[in-house]
PDB file of N, CA and C in Angstrom:
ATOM      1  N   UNK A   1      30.133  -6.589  16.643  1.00  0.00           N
ATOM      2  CA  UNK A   1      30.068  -6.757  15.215  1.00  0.00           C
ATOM      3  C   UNK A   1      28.966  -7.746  14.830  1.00  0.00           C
ATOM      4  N   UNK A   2      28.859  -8.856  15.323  1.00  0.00           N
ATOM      5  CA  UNK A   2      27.772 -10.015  15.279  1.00  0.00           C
ATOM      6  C   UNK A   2      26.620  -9.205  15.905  1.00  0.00           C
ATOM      7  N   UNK A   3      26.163  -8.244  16.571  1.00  0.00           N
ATOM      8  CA  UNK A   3      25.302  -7.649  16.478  1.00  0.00           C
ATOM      9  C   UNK A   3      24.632  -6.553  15.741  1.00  0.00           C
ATOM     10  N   UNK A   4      25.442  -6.554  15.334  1.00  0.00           N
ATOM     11  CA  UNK A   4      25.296  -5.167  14.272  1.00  0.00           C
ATOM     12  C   UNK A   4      24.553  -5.772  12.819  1.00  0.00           C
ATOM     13  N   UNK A   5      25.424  -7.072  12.159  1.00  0.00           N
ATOM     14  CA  UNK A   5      24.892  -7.983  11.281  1.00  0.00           C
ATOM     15  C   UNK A   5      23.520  -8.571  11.735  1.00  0.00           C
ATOM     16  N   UNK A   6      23.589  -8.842  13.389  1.00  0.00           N
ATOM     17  CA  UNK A   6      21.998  -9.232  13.144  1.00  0.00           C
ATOM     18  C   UNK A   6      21.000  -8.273  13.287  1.00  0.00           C
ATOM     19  N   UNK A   7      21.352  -6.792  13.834  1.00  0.00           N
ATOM     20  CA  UNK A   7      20.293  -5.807  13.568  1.00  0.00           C
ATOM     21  C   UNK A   7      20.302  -5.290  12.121  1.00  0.00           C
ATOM     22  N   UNK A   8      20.955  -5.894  11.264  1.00  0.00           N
ATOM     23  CA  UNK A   8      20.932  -5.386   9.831  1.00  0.00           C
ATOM     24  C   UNK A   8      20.099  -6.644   9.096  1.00  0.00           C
ATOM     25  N   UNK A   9      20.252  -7.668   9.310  1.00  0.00           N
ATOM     26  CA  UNK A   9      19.316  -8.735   8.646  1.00  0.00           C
ATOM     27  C   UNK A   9      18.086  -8.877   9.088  1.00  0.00           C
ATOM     28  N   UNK A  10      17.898  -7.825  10.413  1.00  0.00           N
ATOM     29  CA  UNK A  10      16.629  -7.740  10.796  1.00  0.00           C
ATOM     30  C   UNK A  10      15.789  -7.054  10.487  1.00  0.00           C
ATOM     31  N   UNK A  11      16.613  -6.130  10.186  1.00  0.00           N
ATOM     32  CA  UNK A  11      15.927  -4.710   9.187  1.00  0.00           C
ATOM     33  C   UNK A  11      15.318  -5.286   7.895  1.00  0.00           C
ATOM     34  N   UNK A  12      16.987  -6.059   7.320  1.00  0.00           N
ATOM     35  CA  UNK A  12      16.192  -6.718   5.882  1.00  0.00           C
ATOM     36  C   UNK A  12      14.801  -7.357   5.799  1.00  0.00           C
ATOM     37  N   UNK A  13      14.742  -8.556   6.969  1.00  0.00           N
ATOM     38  CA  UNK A  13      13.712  -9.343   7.464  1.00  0.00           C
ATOM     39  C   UNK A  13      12.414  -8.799   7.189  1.00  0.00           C
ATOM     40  N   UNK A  14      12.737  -7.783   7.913  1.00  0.00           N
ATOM     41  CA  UNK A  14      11.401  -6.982   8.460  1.00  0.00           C
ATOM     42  C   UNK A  14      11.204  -5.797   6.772  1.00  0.00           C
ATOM     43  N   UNK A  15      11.700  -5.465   6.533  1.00  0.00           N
ATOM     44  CA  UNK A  15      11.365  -4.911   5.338  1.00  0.00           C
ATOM     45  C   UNK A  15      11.028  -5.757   4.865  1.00  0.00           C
ATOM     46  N   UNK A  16      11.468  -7.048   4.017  1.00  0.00           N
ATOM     47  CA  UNK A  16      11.305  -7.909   2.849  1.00  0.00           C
ATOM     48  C   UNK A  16       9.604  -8.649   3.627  1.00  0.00           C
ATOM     49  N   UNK A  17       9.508  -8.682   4.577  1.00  0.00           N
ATOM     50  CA  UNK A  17       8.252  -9.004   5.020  1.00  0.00           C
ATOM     51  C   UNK A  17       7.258  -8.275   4.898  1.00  0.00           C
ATOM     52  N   UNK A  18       7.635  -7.041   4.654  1.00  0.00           N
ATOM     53  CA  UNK A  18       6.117  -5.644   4.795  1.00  0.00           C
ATOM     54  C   UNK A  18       5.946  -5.663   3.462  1.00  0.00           C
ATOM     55  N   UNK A  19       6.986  -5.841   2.470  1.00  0.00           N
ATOM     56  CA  UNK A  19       6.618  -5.034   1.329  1.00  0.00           C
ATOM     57  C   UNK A  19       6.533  -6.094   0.241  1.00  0.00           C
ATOM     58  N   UNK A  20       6.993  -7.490   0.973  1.00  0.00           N
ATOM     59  CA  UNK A  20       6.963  -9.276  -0.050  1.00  0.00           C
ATOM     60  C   UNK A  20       5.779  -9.846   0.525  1.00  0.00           C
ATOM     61  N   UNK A  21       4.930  -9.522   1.675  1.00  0.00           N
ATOM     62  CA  UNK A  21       3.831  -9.640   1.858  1.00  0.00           C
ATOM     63  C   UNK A  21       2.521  -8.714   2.783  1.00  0.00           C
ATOM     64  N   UNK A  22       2.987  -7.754   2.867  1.00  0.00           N
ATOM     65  CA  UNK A  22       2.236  -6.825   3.734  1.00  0.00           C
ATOM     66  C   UNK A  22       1.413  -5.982   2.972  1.00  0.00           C
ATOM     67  N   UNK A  23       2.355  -5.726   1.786  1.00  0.00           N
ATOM     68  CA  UNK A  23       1.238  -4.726   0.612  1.00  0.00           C
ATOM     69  C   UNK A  23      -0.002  -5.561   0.088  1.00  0.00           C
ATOM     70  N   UNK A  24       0.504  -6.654  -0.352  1.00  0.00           N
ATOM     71  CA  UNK A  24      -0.139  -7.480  -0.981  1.00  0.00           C
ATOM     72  C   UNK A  24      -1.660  -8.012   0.135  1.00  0.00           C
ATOM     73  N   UNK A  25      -1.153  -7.529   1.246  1.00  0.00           N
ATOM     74  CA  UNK A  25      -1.764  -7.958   1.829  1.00  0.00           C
ATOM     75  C   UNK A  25      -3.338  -6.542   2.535  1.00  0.00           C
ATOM     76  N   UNK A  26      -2.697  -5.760   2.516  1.00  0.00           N
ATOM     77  CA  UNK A  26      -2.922  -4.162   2.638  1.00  0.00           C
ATOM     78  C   UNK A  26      -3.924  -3.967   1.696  1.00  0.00           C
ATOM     79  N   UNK A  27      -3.642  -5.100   0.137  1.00  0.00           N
ATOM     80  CA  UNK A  27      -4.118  -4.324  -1.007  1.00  0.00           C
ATOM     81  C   UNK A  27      -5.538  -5.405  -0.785  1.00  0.00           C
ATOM     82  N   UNK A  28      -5.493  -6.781  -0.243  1.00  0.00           N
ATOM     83  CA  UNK A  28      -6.395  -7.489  -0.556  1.00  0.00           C
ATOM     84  C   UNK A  28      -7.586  -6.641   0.275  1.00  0.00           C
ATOM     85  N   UNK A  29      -7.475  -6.492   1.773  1.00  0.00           N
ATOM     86  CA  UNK A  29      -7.920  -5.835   2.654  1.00  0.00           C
ATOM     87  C   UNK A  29      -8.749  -4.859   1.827  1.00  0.00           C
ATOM     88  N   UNK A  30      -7.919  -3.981   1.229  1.00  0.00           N
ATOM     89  CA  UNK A  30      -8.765  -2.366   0.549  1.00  0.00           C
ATOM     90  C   UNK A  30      -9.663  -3.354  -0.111  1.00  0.00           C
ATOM     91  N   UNK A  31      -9.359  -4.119  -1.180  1.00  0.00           N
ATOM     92  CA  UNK A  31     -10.360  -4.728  -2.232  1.00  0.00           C
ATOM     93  C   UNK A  31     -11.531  -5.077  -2.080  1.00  0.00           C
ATOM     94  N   UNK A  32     -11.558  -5.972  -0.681  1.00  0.00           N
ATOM     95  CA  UNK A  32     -12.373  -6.945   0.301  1.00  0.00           C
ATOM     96  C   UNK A  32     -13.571  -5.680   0.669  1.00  0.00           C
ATOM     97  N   UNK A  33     -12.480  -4.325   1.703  1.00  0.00           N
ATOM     98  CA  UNK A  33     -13.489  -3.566   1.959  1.00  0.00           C
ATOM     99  C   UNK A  33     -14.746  -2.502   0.820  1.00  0.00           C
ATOM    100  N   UNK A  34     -13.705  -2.604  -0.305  1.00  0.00           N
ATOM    101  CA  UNK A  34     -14.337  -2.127  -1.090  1.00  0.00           C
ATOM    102  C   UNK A  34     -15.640  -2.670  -1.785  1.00  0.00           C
ATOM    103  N   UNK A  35     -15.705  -4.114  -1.816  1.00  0.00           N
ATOM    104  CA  UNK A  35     -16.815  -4.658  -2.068  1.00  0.00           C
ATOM    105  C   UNK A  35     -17.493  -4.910  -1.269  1.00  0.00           C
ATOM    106  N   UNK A  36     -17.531  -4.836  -0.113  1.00  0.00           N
ATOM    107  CA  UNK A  36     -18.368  -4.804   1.295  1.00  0.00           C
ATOM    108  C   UNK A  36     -19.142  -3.053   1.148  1.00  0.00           C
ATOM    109  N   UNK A  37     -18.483  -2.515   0.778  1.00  0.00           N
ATOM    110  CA  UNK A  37     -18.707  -1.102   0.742  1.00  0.00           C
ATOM    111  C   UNK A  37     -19.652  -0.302  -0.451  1.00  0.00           C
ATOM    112  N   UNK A  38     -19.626  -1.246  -1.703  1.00  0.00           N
ATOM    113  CA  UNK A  38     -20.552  -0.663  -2.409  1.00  0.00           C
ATOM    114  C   UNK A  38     -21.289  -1.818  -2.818  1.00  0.00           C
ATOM    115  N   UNK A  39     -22.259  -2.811  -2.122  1.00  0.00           N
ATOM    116  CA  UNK A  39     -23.277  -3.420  -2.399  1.00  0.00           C
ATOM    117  C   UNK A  39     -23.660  -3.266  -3.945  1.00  0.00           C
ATOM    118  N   UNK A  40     -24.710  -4.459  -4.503  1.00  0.00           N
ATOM    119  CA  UNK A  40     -24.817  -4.408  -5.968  1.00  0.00           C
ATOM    120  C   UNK A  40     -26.557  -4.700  -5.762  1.00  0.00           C
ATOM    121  N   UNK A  41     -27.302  -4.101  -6.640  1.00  0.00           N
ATOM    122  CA  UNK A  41     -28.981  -3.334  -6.278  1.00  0.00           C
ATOM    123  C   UNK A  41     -29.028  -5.237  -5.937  1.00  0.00           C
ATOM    124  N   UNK A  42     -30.242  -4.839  -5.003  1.00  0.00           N
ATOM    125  CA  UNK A  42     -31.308  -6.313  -5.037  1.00  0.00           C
ATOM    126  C   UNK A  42     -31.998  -6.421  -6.047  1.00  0.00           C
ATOM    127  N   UNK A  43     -32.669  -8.091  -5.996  1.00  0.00           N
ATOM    128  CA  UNK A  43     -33.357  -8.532  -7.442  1.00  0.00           C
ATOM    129  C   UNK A  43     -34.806  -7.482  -7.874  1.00  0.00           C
ATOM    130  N   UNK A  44     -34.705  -7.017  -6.822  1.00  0.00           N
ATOM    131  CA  UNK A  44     -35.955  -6.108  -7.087  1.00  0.00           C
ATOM    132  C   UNK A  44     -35.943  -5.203  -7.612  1.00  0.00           C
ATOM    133  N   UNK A  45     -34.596  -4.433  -7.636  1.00  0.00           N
ATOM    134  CA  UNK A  45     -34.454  -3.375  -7.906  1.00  0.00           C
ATOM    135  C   UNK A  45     -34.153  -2.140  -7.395  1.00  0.00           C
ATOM    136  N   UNK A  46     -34.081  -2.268  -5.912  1.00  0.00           N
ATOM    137  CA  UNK A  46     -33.992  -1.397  -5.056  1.00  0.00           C
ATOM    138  C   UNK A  46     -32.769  -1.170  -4.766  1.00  0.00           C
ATOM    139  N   UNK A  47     -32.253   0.163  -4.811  1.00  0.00           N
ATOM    140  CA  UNK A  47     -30.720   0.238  -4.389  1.00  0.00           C
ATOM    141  C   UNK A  47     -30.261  -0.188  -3.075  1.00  0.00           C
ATOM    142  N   UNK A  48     -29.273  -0.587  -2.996  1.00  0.00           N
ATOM    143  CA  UNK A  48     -28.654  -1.606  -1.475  1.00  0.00           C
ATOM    144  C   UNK A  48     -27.870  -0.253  -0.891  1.00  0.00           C
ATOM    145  N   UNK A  49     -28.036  -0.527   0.683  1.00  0.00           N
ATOM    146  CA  UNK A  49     -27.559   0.887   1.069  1.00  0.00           C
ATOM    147  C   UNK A  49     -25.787   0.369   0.764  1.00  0.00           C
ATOM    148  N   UNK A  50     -25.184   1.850   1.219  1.00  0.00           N
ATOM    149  CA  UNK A  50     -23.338   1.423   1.078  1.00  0.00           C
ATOM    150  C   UNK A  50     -23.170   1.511   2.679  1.00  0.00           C
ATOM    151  N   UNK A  51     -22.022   1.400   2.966  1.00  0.00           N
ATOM    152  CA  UNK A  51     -21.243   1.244   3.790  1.00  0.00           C
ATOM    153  C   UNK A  51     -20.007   2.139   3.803  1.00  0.00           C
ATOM    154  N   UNK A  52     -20.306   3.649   4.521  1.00  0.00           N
ATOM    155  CA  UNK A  52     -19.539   4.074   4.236  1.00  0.00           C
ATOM    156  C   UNK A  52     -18.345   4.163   5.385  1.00  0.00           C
ATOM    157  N   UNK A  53     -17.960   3.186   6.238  1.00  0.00           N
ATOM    158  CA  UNK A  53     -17.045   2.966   6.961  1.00  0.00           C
ATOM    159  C   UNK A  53     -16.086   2.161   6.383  1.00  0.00           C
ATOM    160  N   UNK A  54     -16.431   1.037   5.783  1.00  0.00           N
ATOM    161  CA  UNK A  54     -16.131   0.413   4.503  1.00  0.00           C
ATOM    162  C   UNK A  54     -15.434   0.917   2.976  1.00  0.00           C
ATOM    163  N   UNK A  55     -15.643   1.842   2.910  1.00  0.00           N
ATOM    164  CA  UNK A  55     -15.468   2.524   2.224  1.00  0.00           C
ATOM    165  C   UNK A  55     -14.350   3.056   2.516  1.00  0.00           C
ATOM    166  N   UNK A  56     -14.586   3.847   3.529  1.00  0.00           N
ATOM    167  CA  UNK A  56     -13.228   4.554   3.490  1.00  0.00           C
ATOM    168  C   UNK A  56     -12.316   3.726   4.472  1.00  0.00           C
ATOM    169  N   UNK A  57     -12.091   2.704   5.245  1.00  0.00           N
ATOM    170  CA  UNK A  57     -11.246   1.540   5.222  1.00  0.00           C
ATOM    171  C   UNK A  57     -11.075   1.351   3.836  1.00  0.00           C
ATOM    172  N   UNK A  58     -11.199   1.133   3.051  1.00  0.00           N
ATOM    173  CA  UNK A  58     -10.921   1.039   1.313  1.00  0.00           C
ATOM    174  C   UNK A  58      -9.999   1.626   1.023  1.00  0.00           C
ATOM    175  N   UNK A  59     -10.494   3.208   0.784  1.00  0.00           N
ATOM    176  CA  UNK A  59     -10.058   3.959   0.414  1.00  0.00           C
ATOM    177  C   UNK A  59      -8.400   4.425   1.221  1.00  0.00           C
ATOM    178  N   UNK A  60      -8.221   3.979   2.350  1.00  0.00           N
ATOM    179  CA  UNK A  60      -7.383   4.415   3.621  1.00  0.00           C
ATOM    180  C   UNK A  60      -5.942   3.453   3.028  1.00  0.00           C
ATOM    181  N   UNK A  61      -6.835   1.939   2.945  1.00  0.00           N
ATOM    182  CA  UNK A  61      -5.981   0.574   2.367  1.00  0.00           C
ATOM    183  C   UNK A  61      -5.024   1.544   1.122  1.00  0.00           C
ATOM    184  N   UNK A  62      -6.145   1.592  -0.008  1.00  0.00           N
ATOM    185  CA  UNK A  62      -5.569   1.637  -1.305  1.00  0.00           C
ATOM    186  C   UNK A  62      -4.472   2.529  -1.348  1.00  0.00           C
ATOM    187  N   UNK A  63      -5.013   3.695  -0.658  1.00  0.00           N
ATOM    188  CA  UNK A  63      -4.154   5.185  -0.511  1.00  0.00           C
ATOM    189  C   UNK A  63      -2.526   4.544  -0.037  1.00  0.00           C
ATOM    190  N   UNK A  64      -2.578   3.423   1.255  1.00  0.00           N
ATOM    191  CA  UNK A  64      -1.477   3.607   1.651  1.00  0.00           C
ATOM    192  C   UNK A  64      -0.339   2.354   0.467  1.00  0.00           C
ATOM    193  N   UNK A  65      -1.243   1.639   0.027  1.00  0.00           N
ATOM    194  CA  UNK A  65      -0.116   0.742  -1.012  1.00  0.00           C
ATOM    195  C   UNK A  65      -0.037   1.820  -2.116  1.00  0.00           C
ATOM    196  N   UNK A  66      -0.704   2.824  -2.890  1.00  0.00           N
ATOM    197  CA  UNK A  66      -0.410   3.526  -3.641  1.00  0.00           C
ATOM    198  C   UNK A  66       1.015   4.144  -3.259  1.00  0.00           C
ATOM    199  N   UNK A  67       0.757   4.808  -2.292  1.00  0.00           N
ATOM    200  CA  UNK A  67       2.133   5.687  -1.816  1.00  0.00           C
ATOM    201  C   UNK A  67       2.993   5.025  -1.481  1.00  0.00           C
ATOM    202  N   UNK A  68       3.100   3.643  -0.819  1.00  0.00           N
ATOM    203  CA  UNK A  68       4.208   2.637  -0.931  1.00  0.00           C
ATOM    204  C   UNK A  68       4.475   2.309  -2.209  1.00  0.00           C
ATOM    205  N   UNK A  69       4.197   2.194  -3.389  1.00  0.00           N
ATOM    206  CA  UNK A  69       4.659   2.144  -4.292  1.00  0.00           C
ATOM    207  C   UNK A  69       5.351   3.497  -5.150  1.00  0.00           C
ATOM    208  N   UNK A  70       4.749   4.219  -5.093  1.00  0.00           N
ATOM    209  CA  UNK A  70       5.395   5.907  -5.071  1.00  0.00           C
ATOM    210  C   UNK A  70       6.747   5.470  -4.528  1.00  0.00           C
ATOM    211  N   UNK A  71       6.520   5.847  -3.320  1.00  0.00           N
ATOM    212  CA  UNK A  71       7.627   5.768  -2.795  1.00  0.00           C
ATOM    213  C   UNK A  71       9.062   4.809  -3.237  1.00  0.00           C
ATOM    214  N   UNK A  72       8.469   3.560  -3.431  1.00  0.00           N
ATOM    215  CA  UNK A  72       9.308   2.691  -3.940  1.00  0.00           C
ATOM    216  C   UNK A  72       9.940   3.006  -5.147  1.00  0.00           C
ATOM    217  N   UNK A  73       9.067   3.152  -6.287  1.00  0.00           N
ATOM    218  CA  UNK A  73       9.675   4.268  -7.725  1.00  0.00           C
ATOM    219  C   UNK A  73      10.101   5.410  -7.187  1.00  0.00           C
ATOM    220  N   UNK A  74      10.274   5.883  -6.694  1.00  0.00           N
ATOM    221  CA  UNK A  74      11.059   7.343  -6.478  1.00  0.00           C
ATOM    222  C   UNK A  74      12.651   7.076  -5.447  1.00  0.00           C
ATOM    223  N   UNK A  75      11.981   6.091  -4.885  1.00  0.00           N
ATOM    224  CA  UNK A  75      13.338   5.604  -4.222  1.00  0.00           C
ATOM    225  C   UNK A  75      14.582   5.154  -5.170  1.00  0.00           C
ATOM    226  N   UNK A  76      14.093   4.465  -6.296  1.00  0.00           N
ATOM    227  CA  UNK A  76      14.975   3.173  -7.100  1.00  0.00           C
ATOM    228  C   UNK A  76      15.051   4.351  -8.127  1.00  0.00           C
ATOM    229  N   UNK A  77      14.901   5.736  -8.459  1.00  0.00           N
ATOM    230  CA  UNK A  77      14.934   6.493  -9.603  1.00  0.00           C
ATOM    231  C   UNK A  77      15.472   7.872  -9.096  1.00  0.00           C
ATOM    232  N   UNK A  78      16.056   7.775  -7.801  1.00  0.00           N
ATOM    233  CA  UNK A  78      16.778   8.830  -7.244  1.00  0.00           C
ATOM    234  C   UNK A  78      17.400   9.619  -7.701  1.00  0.00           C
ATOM    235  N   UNK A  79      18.323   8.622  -7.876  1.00  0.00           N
ATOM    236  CA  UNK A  79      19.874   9.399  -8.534  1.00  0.00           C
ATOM    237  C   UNK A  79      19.715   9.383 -10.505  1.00  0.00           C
ATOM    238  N   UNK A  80      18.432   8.801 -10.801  1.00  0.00           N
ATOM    239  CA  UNK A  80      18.644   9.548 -12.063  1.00  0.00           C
ATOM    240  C   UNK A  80      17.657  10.653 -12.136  1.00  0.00           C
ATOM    241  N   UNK A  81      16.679  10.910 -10.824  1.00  0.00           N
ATOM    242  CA  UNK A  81      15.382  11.860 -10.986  1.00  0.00           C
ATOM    243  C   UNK A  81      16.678  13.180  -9.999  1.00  0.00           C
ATOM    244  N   UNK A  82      17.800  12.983  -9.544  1.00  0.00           N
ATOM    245  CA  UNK A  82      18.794  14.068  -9.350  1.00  0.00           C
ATOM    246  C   UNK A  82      19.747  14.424 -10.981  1.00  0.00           C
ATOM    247  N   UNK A  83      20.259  13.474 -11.387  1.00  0.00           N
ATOM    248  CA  UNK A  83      21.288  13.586 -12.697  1.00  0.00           C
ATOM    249  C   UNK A  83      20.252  14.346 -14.242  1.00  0.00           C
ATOM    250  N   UNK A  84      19.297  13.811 -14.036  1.00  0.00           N
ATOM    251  CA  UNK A  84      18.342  14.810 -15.073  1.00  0.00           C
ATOM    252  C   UNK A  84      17.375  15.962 -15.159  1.00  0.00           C
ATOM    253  N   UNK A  85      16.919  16.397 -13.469  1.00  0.00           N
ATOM    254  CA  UNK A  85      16.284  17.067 -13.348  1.00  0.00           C
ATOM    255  C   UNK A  85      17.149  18.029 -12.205  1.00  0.00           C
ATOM    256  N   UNK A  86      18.066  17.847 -11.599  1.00  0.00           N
ATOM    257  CA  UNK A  86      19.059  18.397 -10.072  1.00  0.00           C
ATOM    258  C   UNK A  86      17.997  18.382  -9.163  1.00  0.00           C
ATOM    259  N   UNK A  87      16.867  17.639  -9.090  1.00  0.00           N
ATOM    260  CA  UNK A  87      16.414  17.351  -7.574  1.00  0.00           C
ATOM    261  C   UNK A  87      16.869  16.200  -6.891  1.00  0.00           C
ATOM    262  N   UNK A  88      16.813  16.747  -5.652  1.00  0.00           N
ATOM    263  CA  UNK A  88      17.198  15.623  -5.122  1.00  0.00           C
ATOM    264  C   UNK A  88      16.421  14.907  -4.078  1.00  0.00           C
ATOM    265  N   UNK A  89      16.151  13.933  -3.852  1.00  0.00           N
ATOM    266  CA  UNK A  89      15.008  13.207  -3.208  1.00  0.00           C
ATOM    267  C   UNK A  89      15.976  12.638  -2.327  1.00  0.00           C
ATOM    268  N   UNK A  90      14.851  12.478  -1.000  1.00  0.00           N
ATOM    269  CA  UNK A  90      15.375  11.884   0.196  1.00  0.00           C
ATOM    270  C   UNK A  90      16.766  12.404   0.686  1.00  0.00           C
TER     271      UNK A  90
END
């Protein structure tokens, strides 16, 4: 029984850690790469090349906190996105 409670507060742990600082953290990452990724012209005038590895590290970041948040609204709106529409999620 005392194990069971601590593989359940571990779960909590470990969730409340990915998603109280992992997104946030996921999201800075995309941001970071994203401005690494599209350079701003030199004083001269000449366009600055991009970075398109950078880029799509960006794009990879953003995609996955987007859908963690999806996910999260669709999770917490279940049972009324079943009671008003009869789908049922998850």
């Amino acid at each position: 029984m005392i194990a069971d409670a601590a593989q359940s507060a571990l779960k909590v742990f470990l969730a409340g850690l990915l998603f109280g600082a992992g997104l946030p953290a996921i999201f800075a990452i995309g941001i970071r790469l994203w401005s690494i990724g599209s350079p701003e012209p030199s004083a001269d005038g000449t366009a600055a090349r991009r970075n398109p590895a950078a880029l799509a590290g960006a794009v990879v970041c953003l995609a996955v906190v987007v859908f963690a948040v999806v996910m999260g609204v669709l999770w917490i709106t279940q049972k009324s996105i079943d009671h008003y529409f009869g789908i049922t999620l998850f």
